[in-house]
Every structure is written in C-alpha cells, then in structure tokens.
Protein backbone atom coordinates (compact mmCIF):
# COMPACT_ATOMS: atom_id res chain seq x y z
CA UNK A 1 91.09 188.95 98.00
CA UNK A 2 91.99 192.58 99.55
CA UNK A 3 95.44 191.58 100.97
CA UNK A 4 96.01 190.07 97.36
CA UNK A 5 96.73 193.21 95.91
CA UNK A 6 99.58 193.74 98.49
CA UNK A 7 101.11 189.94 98.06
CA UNK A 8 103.15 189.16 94.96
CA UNK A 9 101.33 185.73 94.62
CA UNK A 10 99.97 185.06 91.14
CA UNK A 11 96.04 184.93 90.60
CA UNK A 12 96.42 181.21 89.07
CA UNK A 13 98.44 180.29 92.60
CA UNK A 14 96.20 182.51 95.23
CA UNK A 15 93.67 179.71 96.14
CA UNK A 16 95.70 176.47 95.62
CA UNK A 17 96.82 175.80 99.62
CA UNK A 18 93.51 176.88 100.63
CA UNK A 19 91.76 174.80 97.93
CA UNK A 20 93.87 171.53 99.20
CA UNK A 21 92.79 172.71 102.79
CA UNK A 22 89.21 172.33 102.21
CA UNK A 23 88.71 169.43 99.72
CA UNK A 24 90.95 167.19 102.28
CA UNK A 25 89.36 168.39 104.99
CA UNK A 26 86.00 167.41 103.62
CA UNK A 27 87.09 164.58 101.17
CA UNK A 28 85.58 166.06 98.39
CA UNK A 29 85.26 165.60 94.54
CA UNK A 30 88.11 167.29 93.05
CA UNK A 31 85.77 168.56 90.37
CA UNK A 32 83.49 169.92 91.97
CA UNK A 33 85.69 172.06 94.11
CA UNK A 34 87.67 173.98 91.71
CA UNK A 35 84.72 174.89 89.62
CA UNK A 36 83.58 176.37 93.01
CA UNK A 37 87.10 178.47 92.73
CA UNK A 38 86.41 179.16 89.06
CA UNK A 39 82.96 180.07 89.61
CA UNK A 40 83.59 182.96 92.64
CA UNK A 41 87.07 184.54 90.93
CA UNK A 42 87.17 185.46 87.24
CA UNK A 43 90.54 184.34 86.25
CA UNK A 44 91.59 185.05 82.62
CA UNK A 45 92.06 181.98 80.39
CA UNK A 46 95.96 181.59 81.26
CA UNK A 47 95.63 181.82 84.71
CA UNK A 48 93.00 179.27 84.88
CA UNK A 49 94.74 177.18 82.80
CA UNK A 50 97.76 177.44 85.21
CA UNK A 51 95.75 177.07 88.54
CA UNK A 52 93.54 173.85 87.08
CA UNK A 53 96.81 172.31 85.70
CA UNK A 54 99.22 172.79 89.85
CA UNK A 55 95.99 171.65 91.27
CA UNK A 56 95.56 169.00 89.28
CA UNK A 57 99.36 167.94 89.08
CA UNK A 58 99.42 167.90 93.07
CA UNK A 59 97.05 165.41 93.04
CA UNK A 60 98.47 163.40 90.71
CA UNK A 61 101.75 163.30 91.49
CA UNK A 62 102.00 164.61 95.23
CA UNK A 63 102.64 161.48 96.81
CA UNK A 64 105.79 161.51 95.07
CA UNK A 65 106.84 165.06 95.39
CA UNK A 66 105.98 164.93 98.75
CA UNK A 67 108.97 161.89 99.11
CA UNK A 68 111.00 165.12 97.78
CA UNK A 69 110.22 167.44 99.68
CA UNK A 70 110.95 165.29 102.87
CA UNK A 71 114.50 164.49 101.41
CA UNK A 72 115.24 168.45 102.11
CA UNK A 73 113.88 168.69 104.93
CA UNK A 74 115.73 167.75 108.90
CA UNK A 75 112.82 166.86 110.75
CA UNK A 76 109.96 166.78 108.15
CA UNK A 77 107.22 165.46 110.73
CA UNK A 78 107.23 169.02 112.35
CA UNK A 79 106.32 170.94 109.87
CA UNK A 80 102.99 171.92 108.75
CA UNK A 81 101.84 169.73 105.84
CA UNK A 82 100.28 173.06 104.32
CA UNK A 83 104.14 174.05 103.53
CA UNK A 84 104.91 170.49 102.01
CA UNK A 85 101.85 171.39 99.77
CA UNK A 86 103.46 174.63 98.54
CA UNK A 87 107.39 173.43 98.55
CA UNK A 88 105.90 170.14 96.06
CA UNK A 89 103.91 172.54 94.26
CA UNK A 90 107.01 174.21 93.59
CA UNK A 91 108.91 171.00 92.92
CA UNK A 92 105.92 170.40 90.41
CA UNK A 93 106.86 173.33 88.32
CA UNK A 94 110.05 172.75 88.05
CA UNK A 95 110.02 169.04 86.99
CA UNK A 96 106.76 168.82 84.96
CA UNK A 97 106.40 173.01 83.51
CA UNK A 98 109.09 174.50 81.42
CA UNK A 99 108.28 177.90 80.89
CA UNK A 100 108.16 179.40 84.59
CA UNK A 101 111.39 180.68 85.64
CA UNK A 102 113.19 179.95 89.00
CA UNK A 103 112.85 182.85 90.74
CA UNK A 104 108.96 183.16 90.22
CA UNK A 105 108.78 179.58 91.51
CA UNK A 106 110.98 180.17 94.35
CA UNK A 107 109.21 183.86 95.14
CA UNK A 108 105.75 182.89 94.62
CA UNK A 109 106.51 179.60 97.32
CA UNK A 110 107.96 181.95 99.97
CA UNK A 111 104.82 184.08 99.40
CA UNK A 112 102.09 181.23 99.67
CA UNK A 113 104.17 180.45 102.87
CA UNK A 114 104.39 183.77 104.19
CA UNK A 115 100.63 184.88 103.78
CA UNK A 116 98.74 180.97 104.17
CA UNK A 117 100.97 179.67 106.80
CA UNK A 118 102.98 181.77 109.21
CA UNK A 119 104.46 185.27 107.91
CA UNK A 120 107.52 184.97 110.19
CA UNK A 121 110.03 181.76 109.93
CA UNK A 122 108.10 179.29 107.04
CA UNK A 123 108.82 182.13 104.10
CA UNK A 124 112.83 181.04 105.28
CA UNK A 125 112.48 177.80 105.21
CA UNK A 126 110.34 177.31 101.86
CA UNK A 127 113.11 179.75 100.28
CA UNK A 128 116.09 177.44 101.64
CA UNK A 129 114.07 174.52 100.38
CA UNK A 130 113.32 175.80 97.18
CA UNK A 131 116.84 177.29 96.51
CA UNK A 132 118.16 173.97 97.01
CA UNK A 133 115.97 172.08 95.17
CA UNK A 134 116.86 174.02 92.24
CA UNK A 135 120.12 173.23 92.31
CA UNK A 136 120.07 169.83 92.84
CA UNK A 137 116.59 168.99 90.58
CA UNK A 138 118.25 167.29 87.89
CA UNK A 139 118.75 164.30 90.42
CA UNK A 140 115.04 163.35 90.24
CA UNK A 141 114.18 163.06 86.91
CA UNK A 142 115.49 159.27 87.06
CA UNK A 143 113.06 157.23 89.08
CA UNK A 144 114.52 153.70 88.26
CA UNK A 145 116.01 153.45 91.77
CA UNK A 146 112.89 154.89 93.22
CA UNK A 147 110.41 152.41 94.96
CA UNK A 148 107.50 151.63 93.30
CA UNK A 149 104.68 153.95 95.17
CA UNK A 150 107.17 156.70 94.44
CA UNK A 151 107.72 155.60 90.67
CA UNK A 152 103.61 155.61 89.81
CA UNK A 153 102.96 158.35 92.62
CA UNK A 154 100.09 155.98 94.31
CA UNK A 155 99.98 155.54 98.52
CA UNK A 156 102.40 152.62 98.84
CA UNK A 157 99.75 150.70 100.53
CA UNK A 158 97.79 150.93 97.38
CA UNK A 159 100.57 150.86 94.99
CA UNK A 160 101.53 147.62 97.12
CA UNK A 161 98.20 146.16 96.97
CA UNK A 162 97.66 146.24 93.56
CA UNK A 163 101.10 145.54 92.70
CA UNK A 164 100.24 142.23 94.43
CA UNK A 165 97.23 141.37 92.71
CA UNK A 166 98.30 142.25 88.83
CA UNK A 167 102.12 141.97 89.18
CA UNK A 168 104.52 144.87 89.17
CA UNK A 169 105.00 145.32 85.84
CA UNK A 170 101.16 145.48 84.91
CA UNK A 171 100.38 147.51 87.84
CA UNK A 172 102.90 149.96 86.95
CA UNK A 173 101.24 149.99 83.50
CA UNK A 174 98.42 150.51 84.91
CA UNK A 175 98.83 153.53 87.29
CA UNK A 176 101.01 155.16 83.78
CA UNK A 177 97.65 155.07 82.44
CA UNK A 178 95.81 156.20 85.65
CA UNK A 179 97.57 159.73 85.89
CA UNK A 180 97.19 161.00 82.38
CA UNK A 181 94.00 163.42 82.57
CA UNK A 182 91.03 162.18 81.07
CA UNK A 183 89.56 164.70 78.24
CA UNK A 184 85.93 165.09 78.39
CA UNK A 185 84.22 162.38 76.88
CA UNK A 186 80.23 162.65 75.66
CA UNK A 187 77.62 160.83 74.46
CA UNK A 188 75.40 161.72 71.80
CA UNK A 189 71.55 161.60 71.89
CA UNK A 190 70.83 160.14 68.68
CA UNK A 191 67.20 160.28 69.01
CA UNK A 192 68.33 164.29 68.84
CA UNK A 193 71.07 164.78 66.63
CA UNK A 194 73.61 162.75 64.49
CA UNK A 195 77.53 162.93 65.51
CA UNK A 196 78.27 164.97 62.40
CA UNK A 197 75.57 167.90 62.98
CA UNK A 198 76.59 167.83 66.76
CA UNK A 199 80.29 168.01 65.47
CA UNK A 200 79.62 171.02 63.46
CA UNK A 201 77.41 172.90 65.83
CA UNK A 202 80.18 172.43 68.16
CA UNK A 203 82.67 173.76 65.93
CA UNK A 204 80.75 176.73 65.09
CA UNK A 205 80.96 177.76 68.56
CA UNK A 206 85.00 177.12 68.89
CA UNK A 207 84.53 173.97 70.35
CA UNK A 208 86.69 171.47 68.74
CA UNK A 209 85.31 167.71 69.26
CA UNK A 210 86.25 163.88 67.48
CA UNK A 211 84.89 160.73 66.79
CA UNK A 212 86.07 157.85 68.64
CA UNK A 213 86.00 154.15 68.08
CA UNK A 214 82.99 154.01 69.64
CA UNK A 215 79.70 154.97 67.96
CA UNK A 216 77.60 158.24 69.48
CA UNK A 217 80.63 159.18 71.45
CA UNK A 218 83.10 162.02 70.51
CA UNK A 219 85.75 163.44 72.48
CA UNK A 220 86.49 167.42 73.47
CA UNK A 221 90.30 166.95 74.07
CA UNK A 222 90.22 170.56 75.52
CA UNK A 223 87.82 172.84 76.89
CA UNK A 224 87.97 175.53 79.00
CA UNK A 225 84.13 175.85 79.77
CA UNK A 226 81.98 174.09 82.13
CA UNK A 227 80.75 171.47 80.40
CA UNK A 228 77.24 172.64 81.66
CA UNK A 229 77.95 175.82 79.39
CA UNK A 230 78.60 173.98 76.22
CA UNK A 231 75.70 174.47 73.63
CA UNK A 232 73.77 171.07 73.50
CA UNK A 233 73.89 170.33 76.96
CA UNK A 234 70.89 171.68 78.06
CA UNK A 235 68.61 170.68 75.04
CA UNK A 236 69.27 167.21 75.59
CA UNK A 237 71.98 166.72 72.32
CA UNK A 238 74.68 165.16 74.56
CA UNK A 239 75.79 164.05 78.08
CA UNK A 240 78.89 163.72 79.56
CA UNK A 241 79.35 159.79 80.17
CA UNK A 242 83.36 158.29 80.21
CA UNK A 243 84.34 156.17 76.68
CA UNK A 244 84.47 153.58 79.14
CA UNK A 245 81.26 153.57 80.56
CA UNK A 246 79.22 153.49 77.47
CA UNK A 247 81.15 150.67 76.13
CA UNK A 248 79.31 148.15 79.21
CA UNK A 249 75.64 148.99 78.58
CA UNK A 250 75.87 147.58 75.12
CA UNK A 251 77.29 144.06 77.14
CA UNK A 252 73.76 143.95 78.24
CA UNK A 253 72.10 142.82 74.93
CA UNK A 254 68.93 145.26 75.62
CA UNK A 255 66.39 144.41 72.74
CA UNK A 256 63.12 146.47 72.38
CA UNK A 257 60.53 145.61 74.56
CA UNK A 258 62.55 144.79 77.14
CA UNK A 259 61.86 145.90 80.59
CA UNK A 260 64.66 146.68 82.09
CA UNK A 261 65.89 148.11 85.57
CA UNK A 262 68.98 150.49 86.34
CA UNK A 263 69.47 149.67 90.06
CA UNK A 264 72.76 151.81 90.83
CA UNK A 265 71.40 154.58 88.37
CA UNK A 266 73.80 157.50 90.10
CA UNK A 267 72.82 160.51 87.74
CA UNK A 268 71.36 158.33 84.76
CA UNK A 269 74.09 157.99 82.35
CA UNK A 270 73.40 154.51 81.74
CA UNK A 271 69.90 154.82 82.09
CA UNK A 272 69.23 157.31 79.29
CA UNK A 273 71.61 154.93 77.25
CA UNK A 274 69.85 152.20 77.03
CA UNK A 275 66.65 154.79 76.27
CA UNK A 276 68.80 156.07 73.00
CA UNK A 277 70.11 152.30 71.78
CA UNK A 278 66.68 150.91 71.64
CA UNK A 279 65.15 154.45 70.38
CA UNK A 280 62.72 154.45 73.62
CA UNK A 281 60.51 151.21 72.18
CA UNK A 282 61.40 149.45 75.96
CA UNK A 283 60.27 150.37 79.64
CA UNK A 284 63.34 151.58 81.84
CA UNK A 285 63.36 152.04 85.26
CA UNK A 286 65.92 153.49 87.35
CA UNK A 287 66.74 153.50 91.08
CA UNK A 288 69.43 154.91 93.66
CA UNK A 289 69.29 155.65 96.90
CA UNK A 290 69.93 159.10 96.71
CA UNK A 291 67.06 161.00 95.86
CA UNK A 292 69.15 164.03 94.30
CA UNK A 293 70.67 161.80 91.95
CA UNK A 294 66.87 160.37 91.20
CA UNK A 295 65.69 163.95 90.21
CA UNK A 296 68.67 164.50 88.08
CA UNK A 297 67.69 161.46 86.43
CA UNK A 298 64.01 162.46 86.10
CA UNK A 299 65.04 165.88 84.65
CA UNK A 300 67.26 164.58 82.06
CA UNK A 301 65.18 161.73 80.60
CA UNK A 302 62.09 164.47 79.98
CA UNK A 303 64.76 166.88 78.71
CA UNK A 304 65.70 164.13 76.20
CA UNK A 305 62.63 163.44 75.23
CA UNK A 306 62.24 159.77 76.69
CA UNK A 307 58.21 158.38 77.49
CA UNK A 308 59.31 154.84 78.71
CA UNK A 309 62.14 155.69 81.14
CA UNK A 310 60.42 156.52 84.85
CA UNK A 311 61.91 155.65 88.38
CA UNK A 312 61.05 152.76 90.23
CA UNK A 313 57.90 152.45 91.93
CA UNK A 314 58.04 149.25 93.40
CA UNK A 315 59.96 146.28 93.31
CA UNK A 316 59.15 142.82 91.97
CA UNK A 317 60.72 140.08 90.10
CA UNK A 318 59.59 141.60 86.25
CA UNK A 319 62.59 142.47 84.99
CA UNK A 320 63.93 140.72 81.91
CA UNK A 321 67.58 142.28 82.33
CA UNK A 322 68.82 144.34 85.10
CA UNK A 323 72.07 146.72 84.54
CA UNK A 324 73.85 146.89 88.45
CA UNK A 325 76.80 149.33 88.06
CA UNK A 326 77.55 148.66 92.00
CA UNK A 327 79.15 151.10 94.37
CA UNK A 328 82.85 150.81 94.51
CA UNK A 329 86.04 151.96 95.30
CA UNK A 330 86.54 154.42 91.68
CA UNK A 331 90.48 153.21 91.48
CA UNK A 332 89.50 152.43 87.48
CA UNK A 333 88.52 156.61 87.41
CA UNK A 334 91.46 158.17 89.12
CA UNK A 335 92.41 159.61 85.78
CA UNK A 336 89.30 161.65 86.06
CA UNK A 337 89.08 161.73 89.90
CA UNK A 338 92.95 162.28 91.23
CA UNK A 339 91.56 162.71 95.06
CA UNK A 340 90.90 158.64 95.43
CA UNK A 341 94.19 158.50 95.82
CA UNK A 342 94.11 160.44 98.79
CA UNK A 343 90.96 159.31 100.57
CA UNK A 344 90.96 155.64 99.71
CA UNK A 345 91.55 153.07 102.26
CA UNK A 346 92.58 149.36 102.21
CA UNK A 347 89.64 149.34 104.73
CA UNK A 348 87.48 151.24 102.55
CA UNK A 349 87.49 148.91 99.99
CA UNK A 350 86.76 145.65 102.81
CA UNK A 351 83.34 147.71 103.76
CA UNK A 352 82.88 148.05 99.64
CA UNK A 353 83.18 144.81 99.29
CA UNK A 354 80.43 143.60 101.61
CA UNK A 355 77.73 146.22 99.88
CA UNK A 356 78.78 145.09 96.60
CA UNK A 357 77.71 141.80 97.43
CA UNK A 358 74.55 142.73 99.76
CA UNK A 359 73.12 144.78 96.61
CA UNK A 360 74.01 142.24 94.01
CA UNK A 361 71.84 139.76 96.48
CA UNK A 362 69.21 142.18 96.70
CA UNK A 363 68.40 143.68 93.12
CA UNK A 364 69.08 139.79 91.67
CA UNK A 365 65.80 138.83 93.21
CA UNK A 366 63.98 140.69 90.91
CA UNK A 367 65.50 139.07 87.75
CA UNK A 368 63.15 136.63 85.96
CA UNK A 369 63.97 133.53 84.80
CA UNK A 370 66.05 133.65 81.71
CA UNK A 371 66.73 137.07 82.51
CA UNK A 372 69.79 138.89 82.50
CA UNK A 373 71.96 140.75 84.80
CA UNK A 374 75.20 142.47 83.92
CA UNK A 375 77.42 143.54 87.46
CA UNK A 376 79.30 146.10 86.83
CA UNK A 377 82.23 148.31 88.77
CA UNK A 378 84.39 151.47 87.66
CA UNK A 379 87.99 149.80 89.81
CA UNK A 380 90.57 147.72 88.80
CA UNK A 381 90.47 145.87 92.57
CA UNK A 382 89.85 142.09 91.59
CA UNK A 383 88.36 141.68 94.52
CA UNK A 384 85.53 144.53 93.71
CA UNK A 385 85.14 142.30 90.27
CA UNK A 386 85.96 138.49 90.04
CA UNK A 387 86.05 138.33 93.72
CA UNK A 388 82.16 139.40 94.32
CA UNK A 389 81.00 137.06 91.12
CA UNK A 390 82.74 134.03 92.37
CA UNK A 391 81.41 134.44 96.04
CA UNK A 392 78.02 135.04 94.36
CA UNK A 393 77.53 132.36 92.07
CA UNK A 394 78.75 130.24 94.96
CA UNK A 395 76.10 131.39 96.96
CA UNK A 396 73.53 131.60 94.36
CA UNK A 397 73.10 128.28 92.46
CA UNK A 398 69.97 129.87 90.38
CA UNK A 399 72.30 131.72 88.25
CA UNK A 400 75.11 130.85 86.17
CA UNK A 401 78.03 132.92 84.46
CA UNK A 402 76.99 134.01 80.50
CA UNK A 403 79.77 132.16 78.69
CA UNK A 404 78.65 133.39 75.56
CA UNK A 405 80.28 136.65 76.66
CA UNK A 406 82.82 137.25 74.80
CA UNK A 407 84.89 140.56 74.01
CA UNK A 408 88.06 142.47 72.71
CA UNK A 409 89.29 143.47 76.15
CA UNK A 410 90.67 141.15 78.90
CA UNK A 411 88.50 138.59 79.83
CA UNK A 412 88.51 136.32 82.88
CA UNK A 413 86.54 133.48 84.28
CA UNK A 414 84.12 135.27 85.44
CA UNK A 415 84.20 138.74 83.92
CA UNK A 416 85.94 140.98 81.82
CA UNK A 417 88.47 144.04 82.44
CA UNK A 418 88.76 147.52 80.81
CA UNK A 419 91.79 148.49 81.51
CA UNK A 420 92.71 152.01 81.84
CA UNK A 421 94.15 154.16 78.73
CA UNK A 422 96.81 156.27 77.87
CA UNK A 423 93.43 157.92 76.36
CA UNK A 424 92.00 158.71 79.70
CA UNK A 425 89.49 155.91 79.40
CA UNK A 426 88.26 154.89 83.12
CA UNK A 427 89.49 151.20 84.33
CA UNK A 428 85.85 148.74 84.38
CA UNK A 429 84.62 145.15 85.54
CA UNK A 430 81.83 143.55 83.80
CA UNK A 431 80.11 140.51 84.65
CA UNK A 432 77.12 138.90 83.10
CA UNK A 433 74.91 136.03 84.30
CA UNK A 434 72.31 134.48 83.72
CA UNK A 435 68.86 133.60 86.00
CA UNK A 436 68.41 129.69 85.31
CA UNK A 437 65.20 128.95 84.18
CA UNK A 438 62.74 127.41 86.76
C-alpha cells in the first residue's frame, strides 16, 4: 500500500484488478475473497460500499461489458485481459452508477492501468478507450438487438444451453432473476429465540431485519458487517441459510422420532433444521466428505444446544428418511455466487452429473422400507434434477416417485422447481421418493 499514497487511485478501486487476478486464478468463492480484502485494509463504510458493489457488478455483468470493451478495441486478442477488467469496470460505472463523474472514471482507469499493468503505453490506451466510450455510451443502454448471452450477461455457451432447455423467454427470466444480489437471508433457532425478540435485539444494535413468507426466516436487506459479527451468531440465535433452502427440508415430512440422515450435510444448514422443526425429539445424523465441513457441523449443533444431532458413525440401512442435497453445478445460486459464471463448464456439469447419480445410488441403500428420501440440488440444469430421478427410478425399481407431493412452485413429473427471485431467492430441484415396501 506504500506506492498508494503516490497513485491517484481511490481506496474502494486499489485492490479490484488484483482481487480478479487471484480469485480467477484460483477459482475461488467470491465471498470469501473480498472479506479477505476487507479483513487486511480498513476501508471506511463508503469506500467499501463502492469496492464490494465494482467487484460485484464485474461479475455480474462482465461478460457483457467485456462484448464492449472489445467493440473499441482494433485487435482486442492482444491485449492483456487485466486492462479489459479495468476499461469494463469503467464501462460499469458509467452505465449502472450515477453519481461518479467522467473524469474520475476515466482518471482512476488510466491509473489502475498505469500502476497494475504496464506504466508506459496501457495508461494511453485505457484513456483513448475510456474517452470514447463516454461519448458514445448512450448507444448501449438498448440491448434488444444484442444476442442473448450479451442481453442476460451469462457465457453464451451457458446462456445457449439453458436457453435450450427452458426456452428463451423463460431463460431470460430466469438469468433477470439470477443477477439481482441476494440480501442475507437467516434462519432462526426457535428452540433459542422467537422471530420478534431476535427482530428487536437486532434492531437495538442498528441492524434492520424482516419477516418473510416463510416462518423462522427474516431477511437483513443490508448489512455492512460480516455476518459472523452480527450479535446472535455466535450464541446459536440464527444461521445464515438461503429463503430457498429452508423451504426443501420441510418437503421431507420429518416427524419426531424419526431417524434421519443428512448425507450431503456441507456446513449443517439443513441438518440443524430439521433439529429446530422437530424441537430435537428425533436422532439426526449428518455426513460429508469433507471433514472441515463435519466439524463445522459438530460445533454448531452443540452451540445450539442440540443432544440428538451427531455425525455418522457407520452406515446401515436404519434410516426412516434421508435428506440428499447432492453436489451440483450452483447455477440456481449465482445470485449469491456471481463467479459460477466464470468457472462453470458444459463439461463440468457432464462429470456432476455422473456423482449425482453415483451418491443418490449409494446413500439410497440405507433407506428402509417405507422410508423416505428427498434429492435435492441448488441449479436450474434439468438434467442435474429430472434428468438424475428419471435415470434413477429406471434403474431402481424398489423405489417409486411420492405423488402425493404436491406444492405452490413448479412441479414436474418427477420433481419440483424453485425458480429464482427477483428477491434473491437461490434456483432449487426437489425430488421425493419413496422405498417400496418389501
């Protein structure tokens, strides 16, 4: 930061190139990366508000201000991508901000080019680029004419893809919904606290939170903290869990008594879920194959107070309903997770497919008879969904699709959609069946 005090380049714009750099380079989550950033450099609130919302908007909408940027340049394949990163970040300012004016935009670009990617001929060429731009801005703000990957900002081999399997028009709907920001969603531990006590505690803090349709779940439309730092978090009062993903474990019917296993558990939102709906009178057990995520789980359920929620020991066919939130491609959480749209790759979601349906075979085993498992993924790929059910229960005449299932949202043959939100709510596939009796 020593050479910052000798470049005119804005606190909130300092680290965004190098931030790109390093979460492409290592395909990381988005999230965790900039509170890296936020963590090491004390910005004040409006600069952090600034940096979070370029970062974020890159990644949103850089595939198609990227298409701009080319349009201005001669030969845009010989030029370092880490200037087509500033020049769109520039572009994004201009098109999507209104209270920056031109010439920081234009001065604060040459500057990012100048001191991240070579001091002697990029600051001309990002100035050029910029200057021109401005002029001639107004001429994409109209994306009718634009091709479709361009119009939702997606990779066009996605944006074809799914454009394929849900239409045009209902894709396009779709990815609308996909680059709105999610706000932080949470869940309340009711065996803790009601909604309305953790409402006011919040407040009384100057944290601003709402009830949503759903029951235990409120929503902090903005917050500038870590969510870690929010009061609550730590006693076990709330977890962070999508609106989304606590509307599928109710699918699952859990009664008391039940035991029940969370084979996909990631870091136990689901698990600790079920533990709070049926007020800890069943036996949960929980399983992933990462052990970090295990002793996340393990720490939570004793900070919330749970006595019947433990990680799996051993497997055998005891389970009277299983709850398999599979490993998938995350296109139904883009609106939280922008960088899938970067890293994802048609043959990405081939190998996904194949583990979705090896673990499905596996952890199905140890349903009993009657039992019930509900299949669950966080995309809106039909093949990730419908696809895996159908080539299951084709496979697997012991169990049978739950036609009782029935629900507000979009329902299929064999499944049902959550569609993404204009709310922020992730994009889900739920499928329940049924372990024929012997």
């Amino acid at each position: 930061m020593a050479n910052n005090k000798r470049m005119p380049i804005s606190r909130a714009r300092y680290h965004l190139v190098p931030l790109l750099n390093d979460l492409f380079s290592k395909k990381a989550f988005s999230g965790h990366k900039i509170d890296q950033v936020l963590k090491e450099n004390h910005l004040s609130d409006k600069d952090r508000a600034l940096f979070t919302e370029l970062f974020y908007g890159f990644l949103r909408f850089g595939h198609r201000l990227l298409y701009f940027v080319d349009k201005f340049l001669p030969n845009p394949e010989k030029l370092p991508i880490k200037l087509k990163w500033a020049l769109a970040i520039g572009f994004y300012q201009k098109l999507y901000l209104s209270k920056i004016p031109d010439h920081a935009i234009v001065n604060e670009t040459v500057e990012i080019a100048r001191h991240f990617i070579d001091p002697k001929t990029m600051p001309k060429v990002a100035n050029a680029v910029m200057k021109k731009f401005l002029e001639h801005h107004h001429r994409f703000e109209n994306l009718e004419d634009e091709p479709m990957w361009v119009q939702t900002s997606f990779p066009k081999w996605m944006a074809d893809y799914l454009s394929e399997m849900w239409t045009p028009i209902k894709f396009f709907q779709i990815a609308q919904a996909l680059n709105v920001a999610s706000p932080t969603y949470i869940r309340v531990n009711q065996t803790r606290v009601s909604e309305q006590k953790l409402i006011m505690n919040l407040q009384k803090e100057g944290i601003h939170a709402e009830q949503t349709s759903l029951p235990n779940c409120l929503v902090l439309p903005s917050i500038s903290l870590s969510p870690k730092d929010i009061p609550g978090y730590h006693s076990g009062h709330w977890t962070i869990q999508n609106m989304a993903s606590q509307r599928i474990v109710r699918y699952l019917n859990p009664e008391e008594g039940d035991v029940i296993l969370d084979a996909c558990c990631g870091y136990g939102g689901k698990t600790l879920q079920l533990a709070e709906i049926l007020k800890d009178k069943a036996t949960i057990e929980y399983h992933d194959i990462i052990e970090k995520k295990m002793h996340a789980v393990d720490v939570r359920a004793e900070k919330m107070g749970f006595k019947h929620v433990a990680r799996v020991q051993g497997f055998e066919p005891k389970y009277d309903r299983i709850l398999l939130d599979a490993p998938c491609s995350g296109l139904g959480t883009i609106s939280s997770h922008p960088e899938i749209k970067w890293f994802r790759s048609k043959e990405d979601i081939q190998e996904q497919n194949q583990k979705q349906l090896a673990v499905l075979k596996e952890y199905s085993q140890y349903l009993k008879p009657g039992g019930t498992l509900l299949y669950a993924v966080c995309s809106i790929d039909k093949n990730e969904g419908e696809g895996i059910i159908k080539t299951f229960l084709a496979e697997n005449n012991d169990f049978e699709f739950d036609s009782s299932l029935e629900t507000t949202f979009l329902d299929m043959e064999y499944g049902t959609y959550l569609l993404p939100t204009d709310k922020g709510e992730s994009g889900y596939f739920f499928s329940r069946l049924i372990k024929k009796a012997a």
